[in-house]
Protein backbone atom coordinates (compact mmCIF):
# COMPACT_ATOMS: atom_id res chain seq x y z
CA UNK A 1 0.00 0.00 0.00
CA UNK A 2 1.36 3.60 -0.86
CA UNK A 3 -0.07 6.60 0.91
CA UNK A 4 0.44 10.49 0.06
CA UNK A 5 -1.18 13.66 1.04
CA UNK A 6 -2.46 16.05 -1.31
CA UNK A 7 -4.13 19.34 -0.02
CA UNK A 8 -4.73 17.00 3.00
CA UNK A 9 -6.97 14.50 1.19
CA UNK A 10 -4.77 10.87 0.84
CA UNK A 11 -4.92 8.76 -2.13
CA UNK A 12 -3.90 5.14 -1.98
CA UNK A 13 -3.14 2.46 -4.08
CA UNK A 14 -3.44 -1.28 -2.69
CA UNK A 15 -2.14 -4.26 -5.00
CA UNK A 16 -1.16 -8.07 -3.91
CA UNK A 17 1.30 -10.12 -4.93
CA UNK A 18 5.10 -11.40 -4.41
CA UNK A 19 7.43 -9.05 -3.13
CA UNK A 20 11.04 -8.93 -2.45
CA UNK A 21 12.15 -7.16 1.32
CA UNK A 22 15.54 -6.26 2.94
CA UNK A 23 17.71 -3.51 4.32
CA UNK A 24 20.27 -1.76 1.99
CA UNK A 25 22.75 0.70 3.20
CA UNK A 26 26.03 0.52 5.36
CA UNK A 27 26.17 3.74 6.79
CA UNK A 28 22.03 4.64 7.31
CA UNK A 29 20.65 1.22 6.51
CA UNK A 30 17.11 0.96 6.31
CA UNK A 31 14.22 -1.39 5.08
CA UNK A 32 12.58 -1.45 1.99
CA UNK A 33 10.50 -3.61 -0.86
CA UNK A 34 10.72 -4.16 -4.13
CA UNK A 35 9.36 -5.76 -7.50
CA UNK A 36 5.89 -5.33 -9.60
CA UNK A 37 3.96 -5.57 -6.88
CA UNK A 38 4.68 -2.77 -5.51
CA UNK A 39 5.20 -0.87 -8.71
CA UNK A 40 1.63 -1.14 -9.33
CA UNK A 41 0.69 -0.23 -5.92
CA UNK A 42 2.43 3.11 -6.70
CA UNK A 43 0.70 3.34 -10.36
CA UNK A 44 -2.86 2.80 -8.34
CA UNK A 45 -1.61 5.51 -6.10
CA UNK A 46 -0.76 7.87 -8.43
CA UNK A 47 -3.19 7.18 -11.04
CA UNK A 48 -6.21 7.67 -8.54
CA UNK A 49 -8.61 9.98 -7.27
CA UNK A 50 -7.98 12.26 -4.12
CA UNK A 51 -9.95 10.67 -1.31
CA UNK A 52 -10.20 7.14 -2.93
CA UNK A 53 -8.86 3.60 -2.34
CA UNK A 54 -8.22 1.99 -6.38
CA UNK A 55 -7.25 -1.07 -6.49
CA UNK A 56 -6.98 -4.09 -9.63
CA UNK A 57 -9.59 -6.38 -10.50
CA UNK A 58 -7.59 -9.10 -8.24
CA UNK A 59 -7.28 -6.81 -5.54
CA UNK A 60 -11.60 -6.26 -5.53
CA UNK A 61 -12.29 -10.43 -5.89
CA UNK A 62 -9.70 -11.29 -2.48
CA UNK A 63 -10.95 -8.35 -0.27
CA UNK A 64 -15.22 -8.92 -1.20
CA UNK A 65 -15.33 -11.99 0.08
CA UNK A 66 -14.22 -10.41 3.30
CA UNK A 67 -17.48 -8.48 2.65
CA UNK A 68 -15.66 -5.25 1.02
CA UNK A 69 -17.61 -3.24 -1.63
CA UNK A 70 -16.69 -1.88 -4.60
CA UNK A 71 -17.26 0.65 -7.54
CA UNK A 72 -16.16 0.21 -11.29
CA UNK A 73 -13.72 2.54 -12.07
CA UNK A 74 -13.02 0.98 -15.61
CA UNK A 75 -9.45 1.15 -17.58
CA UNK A 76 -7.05 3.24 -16.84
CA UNK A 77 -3.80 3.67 -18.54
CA UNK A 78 -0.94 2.64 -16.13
CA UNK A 79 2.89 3.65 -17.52
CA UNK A 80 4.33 0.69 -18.38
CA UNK A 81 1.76 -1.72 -17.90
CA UNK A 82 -1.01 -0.42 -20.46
CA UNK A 83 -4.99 -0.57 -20.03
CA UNK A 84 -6.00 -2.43 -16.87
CA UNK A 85 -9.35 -2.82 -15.06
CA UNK A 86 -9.67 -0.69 -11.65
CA UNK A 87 -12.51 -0.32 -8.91
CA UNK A 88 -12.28 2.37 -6.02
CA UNK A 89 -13.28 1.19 -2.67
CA UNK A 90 -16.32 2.17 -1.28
CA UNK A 91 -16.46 0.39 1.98
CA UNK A 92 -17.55 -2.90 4.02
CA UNK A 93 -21.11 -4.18 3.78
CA UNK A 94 -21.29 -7.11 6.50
CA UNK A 95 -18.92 -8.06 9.22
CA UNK A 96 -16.61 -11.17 8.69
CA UNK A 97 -15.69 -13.72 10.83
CA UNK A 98 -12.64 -15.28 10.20
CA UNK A 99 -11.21 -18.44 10.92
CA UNK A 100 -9.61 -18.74 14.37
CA UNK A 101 -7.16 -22.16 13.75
CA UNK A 102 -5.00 -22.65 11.19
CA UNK A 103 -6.71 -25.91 9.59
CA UNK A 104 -9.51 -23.93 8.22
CA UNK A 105 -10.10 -22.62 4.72
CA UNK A 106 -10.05 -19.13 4.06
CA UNK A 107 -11.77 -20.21 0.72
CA UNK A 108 -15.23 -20.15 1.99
CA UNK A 109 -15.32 -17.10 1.91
């Protein structure tokens, strides 16, 4: 997830996927991720609306079963990844309860 501030309204940009995580530096080391995961993250960020959550259609299919909602943004052109389908979060509709042991599926939801 990337966050900014703009005229103090935040836009973000969620995506999911693989990522790769360390710290670099030897004098002021700090943390940091990498890889196209987090590239569009930053492309959702920066490619959305002031006050909005967008996220990728496989973003919207993982978080509504969790009972998120969503509204069709459509295609939007994302530098170096061309056309792909967004939606803006709008909020949560029902509570979830999730799983409390290992064993169980998250599937049914």
């Amino acid at each position: 997830m990337r966050l900014i501030r703009s005229s103090n309204v935040s836009c973000v940009g969620i995506n999911c996927g693989p990522i790769l995580a360390g710290v670099i530096g030897a004098g002021k080391p700090h943390y940091d991720i990498w890889g196209n995961t987090v590239n569009v993250a930053s492309r959702m960020e920066s490619t959305g609306k002031a006050g909005h959550i967008q996220v990728l259609e496989d973003v919207m299919l993982i978080l509504r079963k969790f009972g998120y909602t969503f509204e069709k943004r459509g295609n939007v052109t994302v530098k170096g990844k061309g056309n792909m389908l967004t939606y803006y979060l709008v909020g949560k509709e029902r509570m979830v309860t999730l799983p409390n042991t290992p064993e169980q599926n998250l599937d049914q939801f």
